[in-house]
C-alpha atoms as a PDB file:
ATOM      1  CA  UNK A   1      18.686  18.469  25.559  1.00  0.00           C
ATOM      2  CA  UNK A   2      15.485  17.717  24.134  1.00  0.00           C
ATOM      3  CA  UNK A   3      16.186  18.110  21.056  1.00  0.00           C
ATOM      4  CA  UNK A   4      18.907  15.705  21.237  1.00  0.00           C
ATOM      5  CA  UNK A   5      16.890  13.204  22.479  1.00  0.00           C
ATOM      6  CA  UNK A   6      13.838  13.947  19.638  1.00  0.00           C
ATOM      7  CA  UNK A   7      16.360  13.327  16.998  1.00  0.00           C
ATOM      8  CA  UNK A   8      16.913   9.933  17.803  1.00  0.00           C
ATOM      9  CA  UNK A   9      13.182   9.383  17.902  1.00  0.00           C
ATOM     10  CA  UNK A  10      12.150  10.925  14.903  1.00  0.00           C
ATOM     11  CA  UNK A  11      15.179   8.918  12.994  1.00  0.00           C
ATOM     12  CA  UNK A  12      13.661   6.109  14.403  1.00  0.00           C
ATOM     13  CA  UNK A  13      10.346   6.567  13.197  1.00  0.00           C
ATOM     14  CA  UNK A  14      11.509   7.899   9.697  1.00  0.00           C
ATOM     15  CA  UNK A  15      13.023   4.406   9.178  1.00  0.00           C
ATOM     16  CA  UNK A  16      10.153   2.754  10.123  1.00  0.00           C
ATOM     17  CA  UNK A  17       8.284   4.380   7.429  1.00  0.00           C
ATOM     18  CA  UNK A  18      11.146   3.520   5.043  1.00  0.00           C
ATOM     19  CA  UNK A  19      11.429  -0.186   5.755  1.00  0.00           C
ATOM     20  CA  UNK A  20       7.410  -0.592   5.303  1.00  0.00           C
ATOM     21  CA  UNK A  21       6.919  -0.112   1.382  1.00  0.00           C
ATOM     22  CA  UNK A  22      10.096  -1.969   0.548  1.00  0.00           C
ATOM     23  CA  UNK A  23       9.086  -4.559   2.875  1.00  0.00           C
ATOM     24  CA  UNK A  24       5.317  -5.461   1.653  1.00  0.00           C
ATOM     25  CA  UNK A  25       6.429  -5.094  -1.821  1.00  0.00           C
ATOM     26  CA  UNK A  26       9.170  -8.028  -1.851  1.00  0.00           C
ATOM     27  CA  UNK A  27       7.054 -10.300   0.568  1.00  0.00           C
ATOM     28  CA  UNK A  28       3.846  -9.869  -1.658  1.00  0.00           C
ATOM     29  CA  UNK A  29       6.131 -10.341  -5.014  1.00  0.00           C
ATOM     30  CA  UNK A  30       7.789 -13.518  -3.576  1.00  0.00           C
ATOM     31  CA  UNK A  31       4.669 -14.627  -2.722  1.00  0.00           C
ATOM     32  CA  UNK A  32       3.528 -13.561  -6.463  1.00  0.00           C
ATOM     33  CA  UNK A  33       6.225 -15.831  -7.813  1.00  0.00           C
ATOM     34  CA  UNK A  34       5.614 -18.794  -6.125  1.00  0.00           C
ATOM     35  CA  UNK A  35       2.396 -19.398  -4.920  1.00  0.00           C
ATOM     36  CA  UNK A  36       0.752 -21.812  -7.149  1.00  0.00           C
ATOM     37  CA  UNK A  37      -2.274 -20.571  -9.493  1.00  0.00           C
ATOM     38  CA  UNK A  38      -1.544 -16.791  -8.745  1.00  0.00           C
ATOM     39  CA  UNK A  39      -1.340 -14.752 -11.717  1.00  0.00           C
ATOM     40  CA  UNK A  40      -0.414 -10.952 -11.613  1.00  0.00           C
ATOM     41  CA  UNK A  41      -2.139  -9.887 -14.695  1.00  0.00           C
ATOM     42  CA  UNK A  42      -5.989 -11.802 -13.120  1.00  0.00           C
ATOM     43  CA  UNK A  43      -5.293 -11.574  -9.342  1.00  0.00           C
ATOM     44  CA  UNK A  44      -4.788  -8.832  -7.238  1.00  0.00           C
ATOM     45  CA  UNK A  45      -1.775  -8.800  -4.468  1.00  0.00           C
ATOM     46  CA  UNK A  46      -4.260  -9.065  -1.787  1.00  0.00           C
ATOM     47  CA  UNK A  47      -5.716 -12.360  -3.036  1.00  0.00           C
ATOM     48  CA  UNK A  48      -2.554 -13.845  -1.697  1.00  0.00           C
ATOM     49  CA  UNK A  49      -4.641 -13.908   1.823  1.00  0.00           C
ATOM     50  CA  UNK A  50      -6.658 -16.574   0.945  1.00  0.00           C
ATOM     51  CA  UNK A  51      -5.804 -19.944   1.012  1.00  0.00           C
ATOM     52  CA  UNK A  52      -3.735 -22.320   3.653  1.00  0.00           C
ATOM     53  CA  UNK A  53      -0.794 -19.322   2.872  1.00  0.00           C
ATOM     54  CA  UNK A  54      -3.159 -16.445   3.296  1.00  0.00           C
ATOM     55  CA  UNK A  55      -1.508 -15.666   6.915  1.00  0.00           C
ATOM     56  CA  UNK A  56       1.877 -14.843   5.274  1.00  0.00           C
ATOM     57  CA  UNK A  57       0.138 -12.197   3.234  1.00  0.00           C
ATOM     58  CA  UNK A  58      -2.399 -11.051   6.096  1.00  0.00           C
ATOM     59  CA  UNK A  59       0.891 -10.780   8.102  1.00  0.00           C
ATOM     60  CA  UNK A  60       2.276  -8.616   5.860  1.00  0.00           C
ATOM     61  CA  UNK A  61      -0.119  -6.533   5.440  1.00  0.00           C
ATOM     62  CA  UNK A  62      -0.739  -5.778   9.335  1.00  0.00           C
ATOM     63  CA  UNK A  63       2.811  -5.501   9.980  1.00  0.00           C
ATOM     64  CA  UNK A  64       3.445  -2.631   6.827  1.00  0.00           C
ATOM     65  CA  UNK A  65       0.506  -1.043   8.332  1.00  0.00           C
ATOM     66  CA  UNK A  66       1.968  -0.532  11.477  1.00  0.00           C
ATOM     67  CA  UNK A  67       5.388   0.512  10.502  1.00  0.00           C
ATOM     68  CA  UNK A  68       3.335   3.081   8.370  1.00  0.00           C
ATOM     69  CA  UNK A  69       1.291   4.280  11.713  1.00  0.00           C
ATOM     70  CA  UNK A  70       4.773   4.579  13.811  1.00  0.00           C
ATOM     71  CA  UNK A  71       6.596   6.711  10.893  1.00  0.00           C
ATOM     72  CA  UNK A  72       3.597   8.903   9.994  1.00  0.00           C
ATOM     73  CA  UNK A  73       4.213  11.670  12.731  1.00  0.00           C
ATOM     74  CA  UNK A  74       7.597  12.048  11.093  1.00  0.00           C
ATOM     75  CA  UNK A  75       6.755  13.602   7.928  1.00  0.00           C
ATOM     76  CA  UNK A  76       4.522  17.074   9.087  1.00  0.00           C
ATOM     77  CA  UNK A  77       1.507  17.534  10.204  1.00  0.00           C
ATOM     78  CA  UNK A  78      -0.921  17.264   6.935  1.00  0.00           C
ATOM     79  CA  UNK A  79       0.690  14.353   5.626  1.00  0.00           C
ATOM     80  CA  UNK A  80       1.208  12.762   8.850  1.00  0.00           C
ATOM     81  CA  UNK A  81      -2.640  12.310   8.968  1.00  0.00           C
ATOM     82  CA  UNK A  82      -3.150  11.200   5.722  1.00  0.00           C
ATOM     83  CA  UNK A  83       0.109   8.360   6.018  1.00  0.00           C
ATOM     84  CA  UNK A  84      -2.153   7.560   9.889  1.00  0.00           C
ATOM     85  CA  UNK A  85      -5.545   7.058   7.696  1.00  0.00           C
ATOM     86  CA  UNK A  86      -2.820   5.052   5.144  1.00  0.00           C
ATOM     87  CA  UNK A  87      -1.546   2.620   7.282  1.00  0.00           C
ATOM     88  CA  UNK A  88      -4.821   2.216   9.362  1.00  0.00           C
ATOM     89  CA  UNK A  89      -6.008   1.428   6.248  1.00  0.00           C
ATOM     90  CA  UNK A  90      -3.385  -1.740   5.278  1.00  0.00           C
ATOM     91  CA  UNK A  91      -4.151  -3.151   8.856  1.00  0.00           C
ATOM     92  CA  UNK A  92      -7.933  -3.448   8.236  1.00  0.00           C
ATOM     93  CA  UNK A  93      -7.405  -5.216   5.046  1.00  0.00           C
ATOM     94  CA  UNK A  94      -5.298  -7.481   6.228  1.00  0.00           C
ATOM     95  CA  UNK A  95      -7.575  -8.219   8.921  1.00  0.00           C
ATOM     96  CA  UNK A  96     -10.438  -8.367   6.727  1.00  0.00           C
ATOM     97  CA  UNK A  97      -9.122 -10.835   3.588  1.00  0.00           C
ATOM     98  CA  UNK A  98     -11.152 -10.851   0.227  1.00  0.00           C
ATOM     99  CA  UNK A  99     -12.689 -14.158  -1.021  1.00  0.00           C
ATOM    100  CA  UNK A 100     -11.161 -16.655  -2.611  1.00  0.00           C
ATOM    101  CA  UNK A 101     -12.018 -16.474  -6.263  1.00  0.00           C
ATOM    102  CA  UNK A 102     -10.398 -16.397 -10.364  1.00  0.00           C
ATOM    103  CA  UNK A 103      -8.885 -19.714  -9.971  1.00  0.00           C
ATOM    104  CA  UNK A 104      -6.602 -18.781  -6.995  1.00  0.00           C
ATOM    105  CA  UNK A 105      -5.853 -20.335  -4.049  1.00  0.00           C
ATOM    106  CA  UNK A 106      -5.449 -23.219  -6.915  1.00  0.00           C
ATOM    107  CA  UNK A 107      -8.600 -25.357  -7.059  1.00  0.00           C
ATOM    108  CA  UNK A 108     -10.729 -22.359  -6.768  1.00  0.00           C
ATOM    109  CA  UNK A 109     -13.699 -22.278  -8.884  1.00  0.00           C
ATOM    110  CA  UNK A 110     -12.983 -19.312 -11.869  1.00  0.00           C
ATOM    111  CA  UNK A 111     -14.733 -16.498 -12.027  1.00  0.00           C
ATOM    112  CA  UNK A 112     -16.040 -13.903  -8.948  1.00  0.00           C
ATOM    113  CA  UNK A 113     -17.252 -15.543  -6.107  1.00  0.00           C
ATOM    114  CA  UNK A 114     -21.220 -16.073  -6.318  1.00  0.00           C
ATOM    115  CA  UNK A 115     -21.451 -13.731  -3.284  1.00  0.00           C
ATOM    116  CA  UNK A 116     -19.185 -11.249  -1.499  1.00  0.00           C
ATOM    117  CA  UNK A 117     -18.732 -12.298   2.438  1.00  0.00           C
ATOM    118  CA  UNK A 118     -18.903  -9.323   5.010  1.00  0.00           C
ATOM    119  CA  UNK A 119     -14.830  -9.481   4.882  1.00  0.00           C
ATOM    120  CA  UNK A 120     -14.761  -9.452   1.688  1.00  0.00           C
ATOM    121  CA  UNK A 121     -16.707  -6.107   1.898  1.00  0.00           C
ATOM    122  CA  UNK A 122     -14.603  -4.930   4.904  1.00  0.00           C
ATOM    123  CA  UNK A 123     -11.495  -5.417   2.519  1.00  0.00           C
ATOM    124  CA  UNK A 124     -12.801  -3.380  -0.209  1.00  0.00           C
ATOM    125  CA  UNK A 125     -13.419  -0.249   1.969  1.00  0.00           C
ATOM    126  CA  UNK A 126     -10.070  -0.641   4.453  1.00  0.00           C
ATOM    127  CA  UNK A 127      -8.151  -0.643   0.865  1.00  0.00           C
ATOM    128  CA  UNK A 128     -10.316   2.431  -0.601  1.00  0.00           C
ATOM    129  CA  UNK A 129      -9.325   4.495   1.953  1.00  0.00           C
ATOM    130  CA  UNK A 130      -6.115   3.442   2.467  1.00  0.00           C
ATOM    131  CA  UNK A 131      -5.255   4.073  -1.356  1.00  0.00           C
ATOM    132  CA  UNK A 132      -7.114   7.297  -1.241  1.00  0.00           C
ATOM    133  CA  UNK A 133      -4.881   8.645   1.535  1.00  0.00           C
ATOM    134  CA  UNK A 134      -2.322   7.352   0.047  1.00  0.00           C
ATOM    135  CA  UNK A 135      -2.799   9.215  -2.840  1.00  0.00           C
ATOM    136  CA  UNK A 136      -3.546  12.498  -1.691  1.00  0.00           C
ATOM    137  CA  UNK A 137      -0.164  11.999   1.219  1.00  0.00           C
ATOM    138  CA  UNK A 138       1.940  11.613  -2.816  1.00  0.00           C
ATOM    139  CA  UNK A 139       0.047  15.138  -4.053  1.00  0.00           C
ATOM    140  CA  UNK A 140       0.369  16.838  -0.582  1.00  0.00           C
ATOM    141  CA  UNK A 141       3.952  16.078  -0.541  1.00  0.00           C
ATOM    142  CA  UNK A 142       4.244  17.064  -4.034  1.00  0.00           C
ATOM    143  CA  UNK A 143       2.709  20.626  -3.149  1.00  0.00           C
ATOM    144  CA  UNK A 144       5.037  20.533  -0.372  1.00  0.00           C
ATOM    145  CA  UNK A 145       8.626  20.180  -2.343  1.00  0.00           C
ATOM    146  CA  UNK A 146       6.767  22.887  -4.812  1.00  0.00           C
ATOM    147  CA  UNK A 147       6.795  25.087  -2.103  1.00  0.00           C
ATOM    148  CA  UNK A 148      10.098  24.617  -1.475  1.00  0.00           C
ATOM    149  CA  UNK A 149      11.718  24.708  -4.839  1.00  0.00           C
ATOM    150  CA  UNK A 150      12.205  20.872  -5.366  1.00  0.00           C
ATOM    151  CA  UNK A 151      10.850  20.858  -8.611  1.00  0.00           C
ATOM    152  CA  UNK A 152      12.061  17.088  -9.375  1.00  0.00           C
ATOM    153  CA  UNK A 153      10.664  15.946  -6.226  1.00  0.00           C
ATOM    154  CA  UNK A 154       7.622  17.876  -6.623  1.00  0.00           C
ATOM    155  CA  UNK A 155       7.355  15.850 -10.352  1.00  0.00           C
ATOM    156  CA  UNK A 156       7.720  12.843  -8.805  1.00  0.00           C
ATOM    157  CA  UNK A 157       5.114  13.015  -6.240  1.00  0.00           C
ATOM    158  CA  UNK A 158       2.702  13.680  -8.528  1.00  0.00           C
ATOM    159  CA  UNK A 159       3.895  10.883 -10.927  1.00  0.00           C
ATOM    160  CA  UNK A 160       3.708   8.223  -7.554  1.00  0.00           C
ATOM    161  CA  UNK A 161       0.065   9.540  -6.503  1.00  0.00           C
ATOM    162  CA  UNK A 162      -1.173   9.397 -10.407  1.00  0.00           C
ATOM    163  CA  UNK A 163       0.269   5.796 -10.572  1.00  0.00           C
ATOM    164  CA  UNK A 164      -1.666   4.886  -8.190  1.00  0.00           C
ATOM    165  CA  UNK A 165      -5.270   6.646  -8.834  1.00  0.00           C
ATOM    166  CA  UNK A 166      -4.903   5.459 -12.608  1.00  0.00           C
ATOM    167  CA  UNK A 167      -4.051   2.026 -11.826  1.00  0.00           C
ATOM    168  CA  UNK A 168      -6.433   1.645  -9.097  1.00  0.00           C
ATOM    169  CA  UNK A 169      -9.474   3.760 -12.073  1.00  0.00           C
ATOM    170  CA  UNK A 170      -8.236   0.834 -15.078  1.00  0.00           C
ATOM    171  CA  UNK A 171      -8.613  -1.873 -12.281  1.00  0.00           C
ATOM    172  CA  UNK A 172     -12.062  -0.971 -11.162  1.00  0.00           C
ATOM    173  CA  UNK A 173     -13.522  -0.163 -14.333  1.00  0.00           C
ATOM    174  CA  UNK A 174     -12.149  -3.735 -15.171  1.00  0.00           C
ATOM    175  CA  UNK A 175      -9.396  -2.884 -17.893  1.00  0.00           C
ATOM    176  CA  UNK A 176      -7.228  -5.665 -19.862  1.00  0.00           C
ATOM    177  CA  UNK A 177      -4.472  -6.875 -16.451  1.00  0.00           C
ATOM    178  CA  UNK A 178      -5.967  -4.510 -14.451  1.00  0.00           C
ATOM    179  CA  UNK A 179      -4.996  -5.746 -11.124  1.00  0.00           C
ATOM    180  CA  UNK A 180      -1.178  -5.404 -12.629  1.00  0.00           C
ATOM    181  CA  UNK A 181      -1.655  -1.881 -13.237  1.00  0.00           C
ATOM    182  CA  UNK A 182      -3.421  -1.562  -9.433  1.00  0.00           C
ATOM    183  CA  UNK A 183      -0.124  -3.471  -8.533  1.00  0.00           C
ATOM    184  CA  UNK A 184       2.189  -1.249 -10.554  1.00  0.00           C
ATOM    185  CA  UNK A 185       0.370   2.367  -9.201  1.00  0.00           C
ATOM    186  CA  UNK A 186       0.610   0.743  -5.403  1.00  0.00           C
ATOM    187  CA  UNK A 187       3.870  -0.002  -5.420  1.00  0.00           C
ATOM    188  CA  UNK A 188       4.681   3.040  -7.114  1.00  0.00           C
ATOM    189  CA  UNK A 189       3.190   5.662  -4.306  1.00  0.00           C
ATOM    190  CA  UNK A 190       4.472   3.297  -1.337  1.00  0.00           C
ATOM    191  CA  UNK A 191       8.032   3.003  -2.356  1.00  0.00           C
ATOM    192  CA  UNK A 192       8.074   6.643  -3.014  1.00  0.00           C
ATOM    193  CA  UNK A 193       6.684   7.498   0.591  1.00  0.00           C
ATOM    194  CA  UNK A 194       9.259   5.309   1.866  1.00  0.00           C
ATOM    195  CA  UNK A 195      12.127   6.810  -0.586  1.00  0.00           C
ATOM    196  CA  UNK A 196      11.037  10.359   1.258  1.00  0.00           C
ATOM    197  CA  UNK A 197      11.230   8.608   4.728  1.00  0.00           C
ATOM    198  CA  UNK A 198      14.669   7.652   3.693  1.00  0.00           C
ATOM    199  CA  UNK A 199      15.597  10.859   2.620  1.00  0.00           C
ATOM    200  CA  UNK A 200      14.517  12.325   5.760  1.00  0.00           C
ATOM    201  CA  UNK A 201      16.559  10.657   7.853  1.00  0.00           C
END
């Protein structure tokens, strides 16, 4: 009997962790699209909290986060930590928006902002650790379906978590687009979580 009634639970929680990657990814491209003065290739997705839009963003953000935080105790105990640390993560910089800067919202002086507020500084962190975790969650599960004799799965782990850790490396050492390539390596590891959440279920 209590098994039967875990299943249900753990489904439920598996598809939270599904829905949250696909989720984040088509509000924050949407918003990408059409918010005026954002470009991809000079603005990071989490510039689209700033501005009189910035809630949509800041929404989505906190909401992802959370999905992430009910799912995590779905997928085992070591990664289950690292996807709580993940999502934690994505609710603290949504909370905690950068500064408005590089031309966007439009208006916005170009260039940095002259100095960084304490959010701004908040944001930074909360998305360090969050993309940390995130990374090492795509390794640990790639150890795990190693383990286990899922060699493609195992591959592709690795390839989601290296996405991620190289994009987020050319961003901060300021390569040519490198908030694309942060974009890109994001994306990557979260719709692969999710894609294992699915799976799961």
């Amino acid at each position: 009997m209590t098994t039967t009634l875990a299943r249900p639970a753990v489904s439920a929680r598996l598809t939270c962790l599904a829905v949250a990657a696909p989720l984040w990814t088509t509000v924050s491209l949407a918003q990408a699209a059409t918010r005026d003065g954002f470009d991809l290739t000079r603005h990071p997705l989490s510039a689209l909290s700033t501005g009189a839009l910035g809630w949509l963003q800041i929404t989505n953000f906190a909401v992802a986060g959370v999905l992430v935080l009910i799912g995590a105790p779905s997928l085992g105990r070591a990664v289950s930590r690292l996807l709580a640390v993940y999502g934690a993560g994505m609710i603290a910089a949504g909370v905690l928006p950068p500064d408005a800067g590089g031309g966007f919202p439009a208006g916005t002086p170009g260039g940095p902002p002259a100095a960084l507020s304490w959010h701004a500084y908040g944001h930074m962190a909360a998305g360090s650790i969050s993309f940390i975790a995130l990374i090492a969650a795509c390794f640990v599960l790639g150890r795990r379906f190693a383990r286990t004799g899922n060699r493609r799965d195992a591959v592709l782990s690795g390839i989601a978590g290296a996405a991620l850790l190289l994009g987020n490396v050319w961003a901060m050492t300021g390569g040519p687009a490198g908030s694309l390539t942060l974009a890109a390596g994001v994306i990557t590891a979260m719709l692969w979580v999710s894609a294992v959440a699915a799976r799961s279920r």
